[in-house]
Protein backbone atom coordinates (compact mmCIF):
# COMPACT_ATOMS: atom_id res chain seq x y z
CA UNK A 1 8.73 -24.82 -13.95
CA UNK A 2 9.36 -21.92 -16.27
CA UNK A 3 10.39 -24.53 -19.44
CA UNK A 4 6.63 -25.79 -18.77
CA UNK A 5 5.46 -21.79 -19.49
CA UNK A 6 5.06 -21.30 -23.33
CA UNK A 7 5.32 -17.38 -23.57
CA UNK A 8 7.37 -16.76 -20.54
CA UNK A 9 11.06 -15.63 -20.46
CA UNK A 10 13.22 -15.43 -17.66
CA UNK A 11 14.78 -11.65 -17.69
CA UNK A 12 16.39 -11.88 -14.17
CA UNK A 13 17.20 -13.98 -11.45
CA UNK A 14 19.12 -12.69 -7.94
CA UNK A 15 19.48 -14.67 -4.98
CA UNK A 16 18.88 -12.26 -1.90
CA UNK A 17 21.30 -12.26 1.38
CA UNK A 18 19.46 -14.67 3.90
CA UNK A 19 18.18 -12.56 7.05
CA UNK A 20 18.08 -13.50 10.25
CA UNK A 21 14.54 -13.62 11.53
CA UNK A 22 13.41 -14.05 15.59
CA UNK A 23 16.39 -12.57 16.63
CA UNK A 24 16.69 -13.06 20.63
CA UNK A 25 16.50 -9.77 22.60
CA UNK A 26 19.72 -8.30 24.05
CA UNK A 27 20.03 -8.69 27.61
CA UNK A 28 19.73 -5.45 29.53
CA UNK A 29 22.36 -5.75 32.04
CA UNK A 30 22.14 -2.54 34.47
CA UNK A 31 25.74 -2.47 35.48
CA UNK A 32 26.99 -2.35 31.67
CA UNK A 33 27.08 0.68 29.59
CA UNK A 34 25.69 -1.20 26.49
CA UNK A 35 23.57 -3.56 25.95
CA UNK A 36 24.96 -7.07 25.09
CA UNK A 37 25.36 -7.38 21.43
CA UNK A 38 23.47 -10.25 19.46
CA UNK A 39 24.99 -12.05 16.44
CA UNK A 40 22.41 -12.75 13.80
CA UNK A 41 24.12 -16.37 13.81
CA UNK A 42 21.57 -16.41 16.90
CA UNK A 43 18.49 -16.18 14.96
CA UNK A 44 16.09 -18.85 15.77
CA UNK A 45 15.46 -18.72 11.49
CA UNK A 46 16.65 -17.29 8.61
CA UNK A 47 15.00 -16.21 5.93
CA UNK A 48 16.36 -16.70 2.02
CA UNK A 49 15.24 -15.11 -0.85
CA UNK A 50 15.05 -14.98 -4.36
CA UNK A 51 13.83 -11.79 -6.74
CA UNK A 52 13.03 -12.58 -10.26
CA UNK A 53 11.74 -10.85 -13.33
CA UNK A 54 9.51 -12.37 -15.73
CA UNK A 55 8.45 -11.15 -19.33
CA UNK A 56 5.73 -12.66 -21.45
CA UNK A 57 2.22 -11.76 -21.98
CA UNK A 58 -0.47 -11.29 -18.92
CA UNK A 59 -1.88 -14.71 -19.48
CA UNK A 60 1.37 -17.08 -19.55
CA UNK A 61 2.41 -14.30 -16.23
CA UNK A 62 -0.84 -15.17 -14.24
CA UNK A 63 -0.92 -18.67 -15.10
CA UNK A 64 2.76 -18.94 -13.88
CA UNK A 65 1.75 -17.35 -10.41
CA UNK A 66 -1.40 -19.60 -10.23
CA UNK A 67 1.36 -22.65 -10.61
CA UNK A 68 3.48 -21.52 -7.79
CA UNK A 69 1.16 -21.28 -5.78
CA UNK A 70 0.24 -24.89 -6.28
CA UNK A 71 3.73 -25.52 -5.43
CA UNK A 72 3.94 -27.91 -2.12
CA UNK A 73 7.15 -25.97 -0.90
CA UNK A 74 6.42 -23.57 1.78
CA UNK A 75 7.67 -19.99 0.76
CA UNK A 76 5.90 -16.34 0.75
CA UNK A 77 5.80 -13.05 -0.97
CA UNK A 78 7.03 -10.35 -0.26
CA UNK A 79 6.97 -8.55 -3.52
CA UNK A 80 4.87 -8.65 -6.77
CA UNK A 81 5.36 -5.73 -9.16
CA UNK A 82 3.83 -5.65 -12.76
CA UNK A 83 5.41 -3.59 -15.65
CA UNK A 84 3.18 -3.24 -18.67
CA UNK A 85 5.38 0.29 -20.05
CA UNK A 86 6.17 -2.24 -22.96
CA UNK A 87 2.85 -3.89 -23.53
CA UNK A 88 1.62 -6.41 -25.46
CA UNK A 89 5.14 -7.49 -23.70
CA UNK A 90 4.95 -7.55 -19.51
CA UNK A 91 7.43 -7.85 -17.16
CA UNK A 92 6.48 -9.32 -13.36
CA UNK A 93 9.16 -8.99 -10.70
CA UNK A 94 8.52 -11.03 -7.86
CA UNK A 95 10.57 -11.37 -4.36
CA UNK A 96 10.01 -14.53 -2.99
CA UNK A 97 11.60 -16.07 0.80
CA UNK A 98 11.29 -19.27 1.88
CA UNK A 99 12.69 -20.17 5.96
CA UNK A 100 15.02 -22.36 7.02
CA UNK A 101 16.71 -23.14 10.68
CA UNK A 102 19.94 -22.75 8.63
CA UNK A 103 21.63 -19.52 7.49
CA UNK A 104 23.30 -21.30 4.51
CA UNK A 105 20.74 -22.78 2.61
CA UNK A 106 21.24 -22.60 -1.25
CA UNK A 107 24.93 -21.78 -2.41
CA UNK A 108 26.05 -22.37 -5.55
């Protein structure tokens, strides 16, 4: 998608630690001193994320966020921050997650 962006240029890409989301609550057991732990392999879903900067000019940034969020894959922000220190130049760092039932869902 970012090829298909005259006047954008990736600066950074990080793929984020998946998080375990809907995590069960311990059981409270009265005759134990602790609670009993939970594993976050016991998350009902995970979530996985990716945080990426992009630099260009405010036109090619907005029409790239426009585009994702045309995109048919489910996902959600979490993050948008805008950097004009550098203007006409931009930068636009964006945290994005998408679920999954999986914990390992992109490796590579």
């Amino acid at each position: 998608m970012l090829a298909e962006q005259p006047g954008l240029r990736l600066g950074s890409l990080e793929t984020l630690a998946p998080e375990a989301v809907g995590l069960p609550v311990p059981a409270q057991n009265s005759s134990a001193t602790a609670p009993q732990a939970v594993k976050s392999d016991d998350a009902a879903l995970f979530k996985h994320g990716v945080k990426l900067t992009l630099v260009g000019n405010y036109a090619a940034l907005t029409r790239y966020m426009e585009n994702l969020e045309r995109l048919p894959v489910g996902f959600y922000w979490a993050h948008a921050e805008l950097d004009a220190s550098a203007h006409p130049e931009i930068s636009l760092t964006l945290t994005l997650y998408t679920l999954s039932l999986e914990r390992t869902w992109l490796t590579v």
